[in-house]
C-alpha atoms as a PDB file:
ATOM      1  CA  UNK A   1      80.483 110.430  48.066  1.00  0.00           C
ATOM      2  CA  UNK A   2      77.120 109.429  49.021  1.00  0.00           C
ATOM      3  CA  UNK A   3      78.320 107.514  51.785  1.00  0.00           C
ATOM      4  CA  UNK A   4      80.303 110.905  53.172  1.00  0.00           C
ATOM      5  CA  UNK A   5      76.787 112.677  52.566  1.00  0.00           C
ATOM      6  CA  UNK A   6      74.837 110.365  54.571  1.00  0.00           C
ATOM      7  CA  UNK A   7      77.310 110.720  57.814  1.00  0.00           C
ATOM      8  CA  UNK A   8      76.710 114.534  57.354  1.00  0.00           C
ATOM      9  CA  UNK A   9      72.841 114.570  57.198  1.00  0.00           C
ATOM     10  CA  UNK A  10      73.547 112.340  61.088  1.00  0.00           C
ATOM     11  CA  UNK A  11      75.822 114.235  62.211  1.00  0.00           C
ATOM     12  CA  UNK A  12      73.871 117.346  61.624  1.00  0.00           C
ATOM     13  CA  UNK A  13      70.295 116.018  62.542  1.00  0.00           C
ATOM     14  CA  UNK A  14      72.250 115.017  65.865  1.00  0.00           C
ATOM     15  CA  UNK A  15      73.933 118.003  66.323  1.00  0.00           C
ATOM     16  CA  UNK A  16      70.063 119.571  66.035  1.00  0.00           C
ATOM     17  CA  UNK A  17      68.850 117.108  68.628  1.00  0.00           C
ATOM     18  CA  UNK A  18      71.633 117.392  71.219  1.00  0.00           C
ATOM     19  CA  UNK A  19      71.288 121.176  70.490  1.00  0.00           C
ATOM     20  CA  UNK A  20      67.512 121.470  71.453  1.00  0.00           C
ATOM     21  CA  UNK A  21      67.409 118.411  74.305  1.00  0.00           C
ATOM     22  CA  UNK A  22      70.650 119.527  76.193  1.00  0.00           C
ATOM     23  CA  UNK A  23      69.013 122.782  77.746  1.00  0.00           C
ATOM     24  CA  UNK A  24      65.449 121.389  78.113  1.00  0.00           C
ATOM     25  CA  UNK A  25      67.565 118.369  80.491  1.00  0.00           C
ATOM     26  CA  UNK A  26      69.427 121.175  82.314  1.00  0.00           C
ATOM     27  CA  UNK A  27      66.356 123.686  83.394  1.00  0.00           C
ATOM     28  CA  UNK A  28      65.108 119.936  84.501  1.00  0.00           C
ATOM     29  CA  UNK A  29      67.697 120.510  87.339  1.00  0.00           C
ATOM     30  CA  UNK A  30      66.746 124.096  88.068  1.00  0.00           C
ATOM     31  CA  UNK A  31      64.304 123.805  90.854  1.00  0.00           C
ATOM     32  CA  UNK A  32      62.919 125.627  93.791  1.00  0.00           C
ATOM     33  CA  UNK A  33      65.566 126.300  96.659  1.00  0.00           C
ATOM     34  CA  UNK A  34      64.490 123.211  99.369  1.00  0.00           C
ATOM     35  CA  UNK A  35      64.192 125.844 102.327  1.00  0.00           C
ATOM     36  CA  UNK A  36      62.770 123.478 104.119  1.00  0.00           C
ATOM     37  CA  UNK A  37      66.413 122.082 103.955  1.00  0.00           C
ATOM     38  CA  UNK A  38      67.798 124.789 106.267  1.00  0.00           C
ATOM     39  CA  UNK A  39      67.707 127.047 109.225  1.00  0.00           C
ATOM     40  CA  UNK A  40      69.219 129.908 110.363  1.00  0.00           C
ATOM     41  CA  UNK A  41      71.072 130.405 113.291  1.00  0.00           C
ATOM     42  CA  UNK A  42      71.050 133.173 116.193  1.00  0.00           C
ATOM     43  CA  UNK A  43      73.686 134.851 113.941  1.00  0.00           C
ATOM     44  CA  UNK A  44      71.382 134.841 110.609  1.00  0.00           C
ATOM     45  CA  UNK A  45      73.889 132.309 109.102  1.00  0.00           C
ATOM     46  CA  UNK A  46      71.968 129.250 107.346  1.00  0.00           C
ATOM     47  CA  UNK A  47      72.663 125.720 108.019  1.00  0.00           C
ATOM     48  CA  UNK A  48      71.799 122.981 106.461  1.00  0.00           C
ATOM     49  CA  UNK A  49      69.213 120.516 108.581  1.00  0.00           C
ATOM     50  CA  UNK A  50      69.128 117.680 106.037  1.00  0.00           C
ATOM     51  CA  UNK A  51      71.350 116.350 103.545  1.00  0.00           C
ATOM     52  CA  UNK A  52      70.614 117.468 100.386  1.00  0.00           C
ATOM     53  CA  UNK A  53      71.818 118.558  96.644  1.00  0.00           C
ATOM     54  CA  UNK A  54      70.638 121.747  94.902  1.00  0.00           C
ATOM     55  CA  UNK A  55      71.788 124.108  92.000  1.00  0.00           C
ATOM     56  CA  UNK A  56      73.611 127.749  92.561  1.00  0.00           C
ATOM     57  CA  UNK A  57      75.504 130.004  90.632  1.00  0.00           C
ATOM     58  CA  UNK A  58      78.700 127.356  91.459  1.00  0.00           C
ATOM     59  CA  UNK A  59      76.731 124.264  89.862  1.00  0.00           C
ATOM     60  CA  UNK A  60      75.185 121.264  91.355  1.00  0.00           C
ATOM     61  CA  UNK A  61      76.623 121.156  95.071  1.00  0.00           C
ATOM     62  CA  UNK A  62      75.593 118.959  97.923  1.00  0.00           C
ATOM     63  CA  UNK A  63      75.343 119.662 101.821  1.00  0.00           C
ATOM     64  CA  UNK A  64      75.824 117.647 104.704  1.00  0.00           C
ATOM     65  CA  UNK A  65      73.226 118.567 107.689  1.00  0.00           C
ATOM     66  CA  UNK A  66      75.195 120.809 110.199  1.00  0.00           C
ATOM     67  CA  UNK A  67      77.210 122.759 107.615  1.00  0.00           C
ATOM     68  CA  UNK A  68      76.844 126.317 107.031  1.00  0.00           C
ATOM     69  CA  UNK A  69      76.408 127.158 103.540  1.00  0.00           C
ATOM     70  CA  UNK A  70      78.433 129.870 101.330  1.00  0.00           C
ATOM     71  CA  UNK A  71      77.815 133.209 100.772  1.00  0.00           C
ATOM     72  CA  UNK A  72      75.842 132.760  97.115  1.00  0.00           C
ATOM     73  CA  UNK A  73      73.954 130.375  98.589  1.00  0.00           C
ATOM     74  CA  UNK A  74      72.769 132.263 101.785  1.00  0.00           C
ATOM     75  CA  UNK A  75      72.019 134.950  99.572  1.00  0.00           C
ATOM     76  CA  UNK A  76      69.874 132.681  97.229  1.00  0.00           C
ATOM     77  CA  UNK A  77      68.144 131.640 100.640  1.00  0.00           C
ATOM     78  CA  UNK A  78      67.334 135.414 101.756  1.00  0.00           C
ATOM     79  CA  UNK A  79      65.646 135.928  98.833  1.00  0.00           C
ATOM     80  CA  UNK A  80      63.182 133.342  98.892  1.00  0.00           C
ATOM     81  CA  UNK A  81      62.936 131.486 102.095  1.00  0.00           C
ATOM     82  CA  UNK A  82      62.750 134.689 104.579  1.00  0.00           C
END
């Protein structure tokens, strides 16, 4: 019995821990948009200039230099590298 409480006082002090680290690690991710990553072209479309990895509504994503990026991510651009 005391050996069953023990694992539960753990498991719960972990569960606290994990709880209140996990988010703190994931806003570590969250960072400014790298527009100095991209470019538009004569069309207004952007395209990536370097190889790089940011976050967007989809999640982590990387892009290769020469590749246009999708349509949450352009908009994510307008907004703050115009």
């Amino acid at each position: 019995m005391l050996a069953t409480a023990k694992r539960l006082l753990i498991g719960g002090i972990l569960a606290v821990v994990l709880w209140t680290v996990g988010p703190m690690s994931a806003r570590a991710q969250e960072g400014p948009v790298p527009c100095y990553g991209f470019e538009q072209d004569a069309l207004g479309h952007w395209i990536a200039t370097t190889p790089l990895s940011m976050n967007s509504p989809l999640g982590m994503i990387d892009i290769m230099p020469g590749h246009r990026v999708s349509v949450s991510v352009a908009r994510m651009l307008d907004a703050r590298c115009s």
